[in-house]
Every structure is written in structure tokens, then in C-alpha cells.
PDB file of N, CA and C in Angstrom:
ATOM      1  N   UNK A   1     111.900 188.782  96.186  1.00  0.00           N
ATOM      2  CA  UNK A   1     111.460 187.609  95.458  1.00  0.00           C
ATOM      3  C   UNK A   1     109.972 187.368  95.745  1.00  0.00           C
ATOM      4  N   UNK A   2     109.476 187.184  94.973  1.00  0.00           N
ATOM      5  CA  UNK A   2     107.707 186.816  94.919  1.00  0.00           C
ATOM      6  C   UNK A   2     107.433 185.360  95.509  1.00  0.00           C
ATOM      7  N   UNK A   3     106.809 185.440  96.764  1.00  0.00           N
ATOM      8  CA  UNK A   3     106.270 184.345  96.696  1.00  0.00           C
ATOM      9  C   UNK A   3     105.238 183.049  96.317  1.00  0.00           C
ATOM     10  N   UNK A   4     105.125 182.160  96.002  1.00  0.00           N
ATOM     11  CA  UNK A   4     104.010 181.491  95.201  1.00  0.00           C
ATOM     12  C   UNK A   4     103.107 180.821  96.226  1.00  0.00           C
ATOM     13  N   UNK A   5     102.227 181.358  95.523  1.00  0.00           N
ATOM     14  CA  UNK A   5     100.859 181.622  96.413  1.00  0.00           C
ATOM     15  C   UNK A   5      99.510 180.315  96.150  1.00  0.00           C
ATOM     16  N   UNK A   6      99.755 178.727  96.876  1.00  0.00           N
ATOM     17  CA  UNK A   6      98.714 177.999  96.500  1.00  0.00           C
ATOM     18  C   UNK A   6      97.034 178.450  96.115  1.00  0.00           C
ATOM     19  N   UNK A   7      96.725 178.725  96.820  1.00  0.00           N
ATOM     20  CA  UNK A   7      94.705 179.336  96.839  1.00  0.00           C
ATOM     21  C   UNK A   7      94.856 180.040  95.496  1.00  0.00           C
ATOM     22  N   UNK A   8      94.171 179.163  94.594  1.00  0.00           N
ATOM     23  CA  UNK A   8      93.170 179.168  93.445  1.00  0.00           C
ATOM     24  C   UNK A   8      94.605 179.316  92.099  1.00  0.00           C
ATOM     25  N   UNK A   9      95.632 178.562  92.836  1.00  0.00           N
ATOM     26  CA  UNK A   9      96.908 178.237  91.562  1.00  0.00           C
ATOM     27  C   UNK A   9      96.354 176.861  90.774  1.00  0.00           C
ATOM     28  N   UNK A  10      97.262 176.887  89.372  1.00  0.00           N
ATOM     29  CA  UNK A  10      96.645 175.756  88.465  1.00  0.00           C
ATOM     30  C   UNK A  10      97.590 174.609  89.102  1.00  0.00           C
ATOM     31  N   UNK A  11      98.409 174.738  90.227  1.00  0.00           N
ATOM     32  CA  UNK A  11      98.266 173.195  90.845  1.00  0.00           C
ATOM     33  C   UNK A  11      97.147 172.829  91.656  1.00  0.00           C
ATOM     34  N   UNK A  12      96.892 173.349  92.320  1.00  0.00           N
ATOM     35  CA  UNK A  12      95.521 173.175  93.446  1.00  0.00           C
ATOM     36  C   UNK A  12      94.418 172.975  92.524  1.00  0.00           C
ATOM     37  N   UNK A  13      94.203 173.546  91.385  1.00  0.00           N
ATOM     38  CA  UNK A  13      93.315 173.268  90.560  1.00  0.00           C
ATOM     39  C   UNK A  13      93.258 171.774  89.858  1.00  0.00           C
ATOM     40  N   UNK A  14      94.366 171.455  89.235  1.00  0.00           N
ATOM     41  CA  UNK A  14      94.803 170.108  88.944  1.00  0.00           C
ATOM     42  C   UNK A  14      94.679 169.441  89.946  1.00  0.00           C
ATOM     43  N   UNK A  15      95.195 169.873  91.088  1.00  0.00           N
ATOM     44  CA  UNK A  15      94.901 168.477  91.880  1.00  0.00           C
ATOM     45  C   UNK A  15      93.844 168.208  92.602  1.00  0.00           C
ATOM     46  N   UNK A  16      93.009 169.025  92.155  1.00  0.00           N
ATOM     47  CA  UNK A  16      91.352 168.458  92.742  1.00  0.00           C
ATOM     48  C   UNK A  16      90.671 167.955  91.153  1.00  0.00           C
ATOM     49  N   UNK A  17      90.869 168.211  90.244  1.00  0.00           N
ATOM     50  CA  UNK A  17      90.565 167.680  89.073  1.00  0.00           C
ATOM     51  C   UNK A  17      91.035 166.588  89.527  1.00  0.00           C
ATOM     52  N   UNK A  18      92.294 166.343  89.337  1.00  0.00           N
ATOM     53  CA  UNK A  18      92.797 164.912  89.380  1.00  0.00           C
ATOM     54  C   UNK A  18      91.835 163.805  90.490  1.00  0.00           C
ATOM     55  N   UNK A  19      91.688 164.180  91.833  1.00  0.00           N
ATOM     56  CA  UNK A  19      91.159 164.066  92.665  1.00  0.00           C
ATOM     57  C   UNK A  19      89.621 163.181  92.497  1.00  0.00           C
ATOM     58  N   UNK A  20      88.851 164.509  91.891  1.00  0.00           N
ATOM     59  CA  UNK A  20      87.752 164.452  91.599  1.00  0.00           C
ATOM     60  C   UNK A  20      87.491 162.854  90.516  1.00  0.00           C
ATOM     61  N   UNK A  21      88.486 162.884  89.564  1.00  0.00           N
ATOM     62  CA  UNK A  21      88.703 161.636  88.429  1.00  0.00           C
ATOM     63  C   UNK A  21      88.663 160.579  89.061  1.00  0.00           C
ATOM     64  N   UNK A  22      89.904 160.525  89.973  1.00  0.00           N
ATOM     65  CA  UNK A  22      90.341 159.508  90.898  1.00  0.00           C
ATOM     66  C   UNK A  22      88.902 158.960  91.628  1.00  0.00           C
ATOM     67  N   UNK A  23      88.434 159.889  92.176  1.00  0.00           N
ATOM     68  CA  UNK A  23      86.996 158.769  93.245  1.00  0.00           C
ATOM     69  C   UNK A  23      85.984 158.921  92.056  1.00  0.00           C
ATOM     70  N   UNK A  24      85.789 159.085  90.864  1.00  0.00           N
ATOM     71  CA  UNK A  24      84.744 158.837  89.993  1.00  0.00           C
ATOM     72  C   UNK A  24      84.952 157.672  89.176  1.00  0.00           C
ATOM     73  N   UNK A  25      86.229 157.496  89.021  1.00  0.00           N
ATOM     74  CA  UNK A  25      86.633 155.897  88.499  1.00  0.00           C
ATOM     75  C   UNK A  25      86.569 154.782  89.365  1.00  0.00           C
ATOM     76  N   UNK A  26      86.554 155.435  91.023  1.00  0.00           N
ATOM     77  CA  UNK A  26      86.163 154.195  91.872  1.00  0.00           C
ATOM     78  C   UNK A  26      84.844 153.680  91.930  1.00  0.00           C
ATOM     79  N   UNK A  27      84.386 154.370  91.392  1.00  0.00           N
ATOM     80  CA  UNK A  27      82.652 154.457  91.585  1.00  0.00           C
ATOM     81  C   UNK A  27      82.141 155.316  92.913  1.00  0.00           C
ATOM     82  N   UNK A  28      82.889 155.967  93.401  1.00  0.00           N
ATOM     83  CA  UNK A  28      82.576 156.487  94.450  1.00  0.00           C
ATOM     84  C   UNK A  28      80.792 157.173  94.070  1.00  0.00           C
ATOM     85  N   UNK A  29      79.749 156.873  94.422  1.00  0.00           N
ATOM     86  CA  UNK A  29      78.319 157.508  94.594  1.00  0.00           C
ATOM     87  C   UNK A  29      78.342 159.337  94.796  1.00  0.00           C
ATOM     88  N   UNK A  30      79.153 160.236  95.770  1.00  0.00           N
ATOM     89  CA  UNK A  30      78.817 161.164  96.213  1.00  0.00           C
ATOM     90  C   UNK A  30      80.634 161.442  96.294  1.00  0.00           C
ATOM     91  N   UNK A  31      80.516 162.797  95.574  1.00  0.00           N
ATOM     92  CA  UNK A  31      81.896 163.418  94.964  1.00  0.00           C
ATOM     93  C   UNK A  31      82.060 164.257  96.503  1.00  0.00           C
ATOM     94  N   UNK A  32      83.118 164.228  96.821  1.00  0.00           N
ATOM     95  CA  UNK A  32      83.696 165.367  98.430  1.00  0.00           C
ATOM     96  C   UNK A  32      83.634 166.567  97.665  1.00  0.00           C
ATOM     97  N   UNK A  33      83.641 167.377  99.020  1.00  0.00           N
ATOM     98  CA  UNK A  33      83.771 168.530  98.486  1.00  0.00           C
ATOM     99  C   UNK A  33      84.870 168.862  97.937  1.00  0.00           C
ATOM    100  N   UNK A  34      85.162 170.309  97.791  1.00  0.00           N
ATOM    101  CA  UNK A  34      86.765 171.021  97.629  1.00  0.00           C
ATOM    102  C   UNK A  34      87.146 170.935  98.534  1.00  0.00           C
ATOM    103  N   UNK A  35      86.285 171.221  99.636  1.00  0.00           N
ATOM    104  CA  UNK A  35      87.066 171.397 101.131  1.00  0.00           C
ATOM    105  C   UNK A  35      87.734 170.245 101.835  1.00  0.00           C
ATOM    106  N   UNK A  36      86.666 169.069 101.263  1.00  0.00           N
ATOM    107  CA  UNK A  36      86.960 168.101 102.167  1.00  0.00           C
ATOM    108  C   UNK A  36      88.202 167.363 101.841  1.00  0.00           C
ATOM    109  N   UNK A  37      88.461 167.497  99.899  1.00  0.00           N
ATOM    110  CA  UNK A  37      89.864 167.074  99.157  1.00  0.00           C
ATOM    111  C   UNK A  37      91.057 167.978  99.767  1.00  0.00           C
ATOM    112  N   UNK A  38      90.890 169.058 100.041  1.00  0.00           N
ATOM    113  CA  UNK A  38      91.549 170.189 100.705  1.00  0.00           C
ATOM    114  C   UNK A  38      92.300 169.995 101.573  1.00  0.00           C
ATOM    115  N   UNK A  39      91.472 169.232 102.663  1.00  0.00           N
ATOM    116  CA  UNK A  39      92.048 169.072 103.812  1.00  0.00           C
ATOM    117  C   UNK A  39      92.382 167.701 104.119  1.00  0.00           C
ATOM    118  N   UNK A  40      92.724 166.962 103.442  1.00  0.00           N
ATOM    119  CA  UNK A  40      93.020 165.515 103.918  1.00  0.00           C
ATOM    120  C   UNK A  40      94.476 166.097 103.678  1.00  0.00           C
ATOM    121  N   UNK A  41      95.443 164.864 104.534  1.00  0.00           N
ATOM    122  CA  UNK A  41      96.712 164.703 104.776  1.00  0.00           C
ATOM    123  C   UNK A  41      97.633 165.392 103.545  1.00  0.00           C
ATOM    124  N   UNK A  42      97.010 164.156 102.428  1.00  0.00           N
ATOM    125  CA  UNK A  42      97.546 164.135 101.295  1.00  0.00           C
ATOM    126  C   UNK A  42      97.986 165.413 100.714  1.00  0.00           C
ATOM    127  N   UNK A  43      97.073 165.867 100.294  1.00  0.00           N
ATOM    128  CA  UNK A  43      97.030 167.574  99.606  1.00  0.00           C
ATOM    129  C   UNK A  43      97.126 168.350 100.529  1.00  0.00           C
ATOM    130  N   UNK A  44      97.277 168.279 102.025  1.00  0.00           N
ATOM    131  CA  UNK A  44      97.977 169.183 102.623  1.00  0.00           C
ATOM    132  C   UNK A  44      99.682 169.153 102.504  1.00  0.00           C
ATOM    133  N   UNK A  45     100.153 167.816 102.613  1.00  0.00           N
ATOM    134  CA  UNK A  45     101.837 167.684 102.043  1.00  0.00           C
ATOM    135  C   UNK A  45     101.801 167.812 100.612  1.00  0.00           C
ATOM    136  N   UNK A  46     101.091 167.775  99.682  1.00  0.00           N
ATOM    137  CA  UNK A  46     101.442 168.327  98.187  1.00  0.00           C
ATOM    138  C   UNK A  46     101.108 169.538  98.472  1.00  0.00           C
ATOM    139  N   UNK A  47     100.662 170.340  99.031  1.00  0.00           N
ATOM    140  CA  UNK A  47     100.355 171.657  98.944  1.00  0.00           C
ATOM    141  C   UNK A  47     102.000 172.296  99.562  1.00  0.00           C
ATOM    142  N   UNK A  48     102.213 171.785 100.614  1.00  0.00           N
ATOM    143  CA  UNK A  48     103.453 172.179 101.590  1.00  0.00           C
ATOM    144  C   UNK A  48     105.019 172.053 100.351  1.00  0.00           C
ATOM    145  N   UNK A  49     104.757 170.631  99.795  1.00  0.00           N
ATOM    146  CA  UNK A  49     106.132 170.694  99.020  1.00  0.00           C
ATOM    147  C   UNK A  49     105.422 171.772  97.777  1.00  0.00           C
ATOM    148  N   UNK A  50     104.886 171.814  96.989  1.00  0.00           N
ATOM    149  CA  UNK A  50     104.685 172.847  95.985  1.00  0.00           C
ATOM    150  C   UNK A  50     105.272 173.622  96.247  1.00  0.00           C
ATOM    151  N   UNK A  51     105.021 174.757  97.255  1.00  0.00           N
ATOM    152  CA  UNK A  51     104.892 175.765  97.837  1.00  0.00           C
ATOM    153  C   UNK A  51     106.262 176.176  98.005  1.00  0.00           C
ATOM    154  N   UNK A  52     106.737 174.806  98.481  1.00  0.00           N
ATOM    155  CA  UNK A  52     108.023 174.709  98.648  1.00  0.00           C
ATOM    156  C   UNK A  52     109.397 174.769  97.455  1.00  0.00           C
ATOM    157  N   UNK A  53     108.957 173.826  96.691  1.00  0.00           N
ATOM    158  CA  UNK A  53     109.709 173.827  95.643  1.00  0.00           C
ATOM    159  C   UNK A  53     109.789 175.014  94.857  1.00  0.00           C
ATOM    160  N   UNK A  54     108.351 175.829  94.369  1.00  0.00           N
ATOM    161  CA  UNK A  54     108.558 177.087  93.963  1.00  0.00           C
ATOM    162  C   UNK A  54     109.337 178.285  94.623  1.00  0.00           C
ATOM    163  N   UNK A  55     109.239 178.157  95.889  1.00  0.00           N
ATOM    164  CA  UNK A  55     109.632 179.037  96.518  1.00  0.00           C
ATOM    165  C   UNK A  55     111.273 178.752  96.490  1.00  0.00           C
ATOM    166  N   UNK A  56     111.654 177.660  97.074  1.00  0.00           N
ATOM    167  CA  UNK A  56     112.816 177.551  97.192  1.00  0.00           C
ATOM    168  C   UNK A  56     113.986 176.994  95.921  1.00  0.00           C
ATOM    169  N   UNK A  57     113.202 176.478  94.954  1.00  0.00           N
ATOM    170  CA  UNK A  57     113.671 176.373  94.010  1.00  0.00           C
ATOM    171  C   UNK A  57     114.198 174.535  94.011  1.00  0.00           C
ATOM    172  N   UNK A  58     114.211 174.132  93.086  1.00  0.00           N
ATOM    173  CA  UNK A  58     114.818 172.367  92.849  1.00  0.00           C
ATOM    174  C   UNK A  58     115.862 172.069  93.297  1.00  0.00           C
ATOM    175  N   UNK A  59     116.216 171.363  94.605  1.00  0.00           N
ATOM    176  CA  UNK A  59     117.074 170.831  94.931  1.00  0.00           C
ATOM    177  C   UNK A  59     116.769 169.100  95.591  1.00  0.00           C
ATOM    178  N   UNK A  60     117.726 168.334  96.009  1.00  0.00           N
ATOM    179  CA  UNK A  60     117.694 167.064  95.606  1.00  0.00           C
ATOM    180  C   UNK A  60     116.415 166.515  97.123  1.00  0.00           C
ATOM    181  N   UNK A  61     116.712 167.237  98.345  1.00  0.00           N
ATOM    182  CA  UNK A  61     115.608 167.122  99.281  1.00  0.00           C
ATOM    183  C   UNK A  61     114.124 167.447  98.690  1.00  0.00           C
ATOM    184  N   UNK A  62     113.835 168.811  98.216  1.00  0.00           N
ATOM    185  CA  UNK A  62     112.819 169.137  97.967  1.00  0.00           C
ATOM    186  C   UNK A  62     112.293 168.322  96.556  1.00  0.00           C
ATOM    187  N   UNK A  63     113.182 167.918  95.916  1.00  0.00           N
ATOM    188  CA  UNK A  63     112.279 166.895  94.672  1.00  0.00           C
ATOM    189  C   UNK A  63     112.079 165.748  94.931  1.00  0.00           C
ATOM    190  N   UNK A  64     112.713 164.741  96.429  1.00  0.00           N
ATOM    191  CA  UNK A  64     112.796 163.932  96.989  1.00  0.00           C
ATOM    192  C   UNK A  64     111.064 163.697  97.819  1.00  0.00           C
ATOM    193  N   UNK A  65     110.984 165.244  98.549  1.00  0.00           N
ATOM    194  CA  UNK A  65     109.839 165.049  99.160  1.00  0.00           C
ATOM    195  C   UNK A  65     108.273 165.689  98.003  1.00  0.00           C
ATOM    196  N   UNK A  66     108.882 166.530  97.120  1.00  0.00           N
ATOM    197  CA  UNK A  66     107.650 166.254  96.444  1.00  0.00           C
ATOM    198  C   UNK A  66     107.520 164.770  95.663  1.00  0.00           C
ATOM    199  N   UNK A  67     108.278 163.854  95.318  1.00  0.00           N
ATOM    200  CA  UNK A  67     108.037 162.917  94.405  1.00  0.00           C
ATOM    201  C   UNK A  67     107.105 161.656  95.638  1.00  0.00           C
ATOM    202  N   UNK A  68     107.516 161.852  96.863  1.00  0.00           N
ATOM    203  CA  UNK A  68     106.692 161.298  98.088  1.00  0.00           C
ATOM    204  C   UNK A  68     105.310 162.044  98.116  1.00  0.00           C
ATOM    205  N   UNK A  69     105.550 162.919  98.074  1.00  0.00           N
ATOM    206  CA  UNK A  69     103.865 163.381  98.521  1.00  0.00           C
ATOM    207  C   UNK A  69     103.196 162.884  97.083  1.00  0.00           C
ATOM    208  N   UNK A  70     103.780 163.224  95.701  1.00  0.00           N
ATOM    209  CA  UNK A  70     103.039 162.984  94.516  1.00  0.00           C
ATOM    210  C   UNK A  70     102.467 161.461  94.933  1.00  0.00           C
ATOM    211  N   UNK A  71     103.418 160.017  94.710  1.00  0.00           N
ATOM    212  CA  UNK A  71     103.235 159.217  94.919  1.00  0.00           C
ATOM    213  C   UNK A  71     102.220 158.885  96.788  1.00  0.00           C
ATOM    214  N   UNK A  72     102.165 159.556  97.785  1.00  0.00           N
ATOM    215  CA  UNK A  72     100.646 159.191  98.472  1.00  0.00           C
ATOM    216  C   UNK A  72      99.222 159.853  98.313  1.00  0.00           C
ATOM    217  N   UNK A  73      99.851 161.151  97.425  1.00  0.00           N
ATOM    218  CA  UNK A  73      98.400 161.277  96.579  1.00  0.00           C
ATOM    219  C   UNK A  73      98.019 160.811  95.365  1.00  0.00           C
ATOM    220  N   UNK A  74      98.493 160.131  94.860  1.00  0.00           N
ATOM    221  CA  UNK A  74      98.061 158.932  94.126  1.00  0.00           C
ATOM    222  C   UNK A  74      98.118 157.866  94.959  1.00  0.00           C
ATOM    223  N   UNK A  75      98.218 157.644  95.694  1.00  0.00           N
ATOM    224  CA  UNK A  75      97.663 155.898  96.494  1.00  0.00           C
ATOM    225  C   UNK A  75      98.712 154.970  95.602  1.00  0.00           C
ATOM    226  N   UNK A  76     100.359 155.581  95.738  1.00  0.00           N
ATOM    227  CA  UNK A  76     100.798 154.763  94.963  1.00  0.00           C
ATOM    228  C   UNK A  76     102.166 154.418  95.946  1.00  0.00           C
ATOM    229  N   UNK A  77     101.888 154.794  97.164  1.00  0.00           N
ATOM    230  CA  UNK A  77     102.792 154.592  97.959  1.00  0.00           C
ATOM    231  C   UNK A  77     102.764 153.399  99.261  1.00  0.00           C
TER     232      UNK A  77
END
């Protein structure tokens, strides 16, 4: 079975787009890097469940903890 491979996938891509939107509607002055969106908490647990869910496939834990990580990378948690 193939595993799915985050670094330079169109989720990681989306979610620094998204990212990027997110602190430009705050008015944020000075955009982070990739690296620095990279490595915060957040998109390290959306990166972990992705990774996860593809790999392991949809079940009621793993859509449980991606719908958590979705919701604290949106600041909606």
C-alpha cells in the first residue's frame, strides 16, 4: 500500500493558502513564513491527522480527530 506523503501535497498547500488569507484579513503587517506556518502546533496536528486519515483510511476516531485539528486551525475551537 502507498503511503501519503505530506511535503509539497495539495493539502499542505491549501493549508498555508488558507493560512496566509487568514493573517491578511487580520491585518496582520508582515506575512510568516512557510516555515514558520509549518511549524506551529496547529498544522503540525493537521498534518499528523491527514497523514493519518489517508493512510489509514475513515474511521469514526480518525474523523473525530481530524474535525479537532480542522476546527484549532481555524481558531474555531
Amino acid at each position: 500500500m502507498e503511503e501519503y506523503v505530506w511535503e509539497n501535497s495539495s493539502s499542505e498547500k491549501n493549508v498555508l493558502q488558507t493560512l496566509l488569507q487568514m493573517r491578511a484579513s487580520d491585518g496582520s503587517s508582515v506575512a510568516p513564513s512557510r516555515e514558520e506556518l509549518l511549524g506551529t502546533k496547529e498544522v503540525e496536528d493537521y498534518q499528523k491527522c491527514i497523514v493519518q486519515l489517508k493512510n489509514e483510511g475513515e474511521n469514526e476516531e480518525n474523523l473525530s480527530q481530524y474535525k479537532e485539528s480542522v476546527k484549532r486551525l481555524l481558531n474555531l475551537a
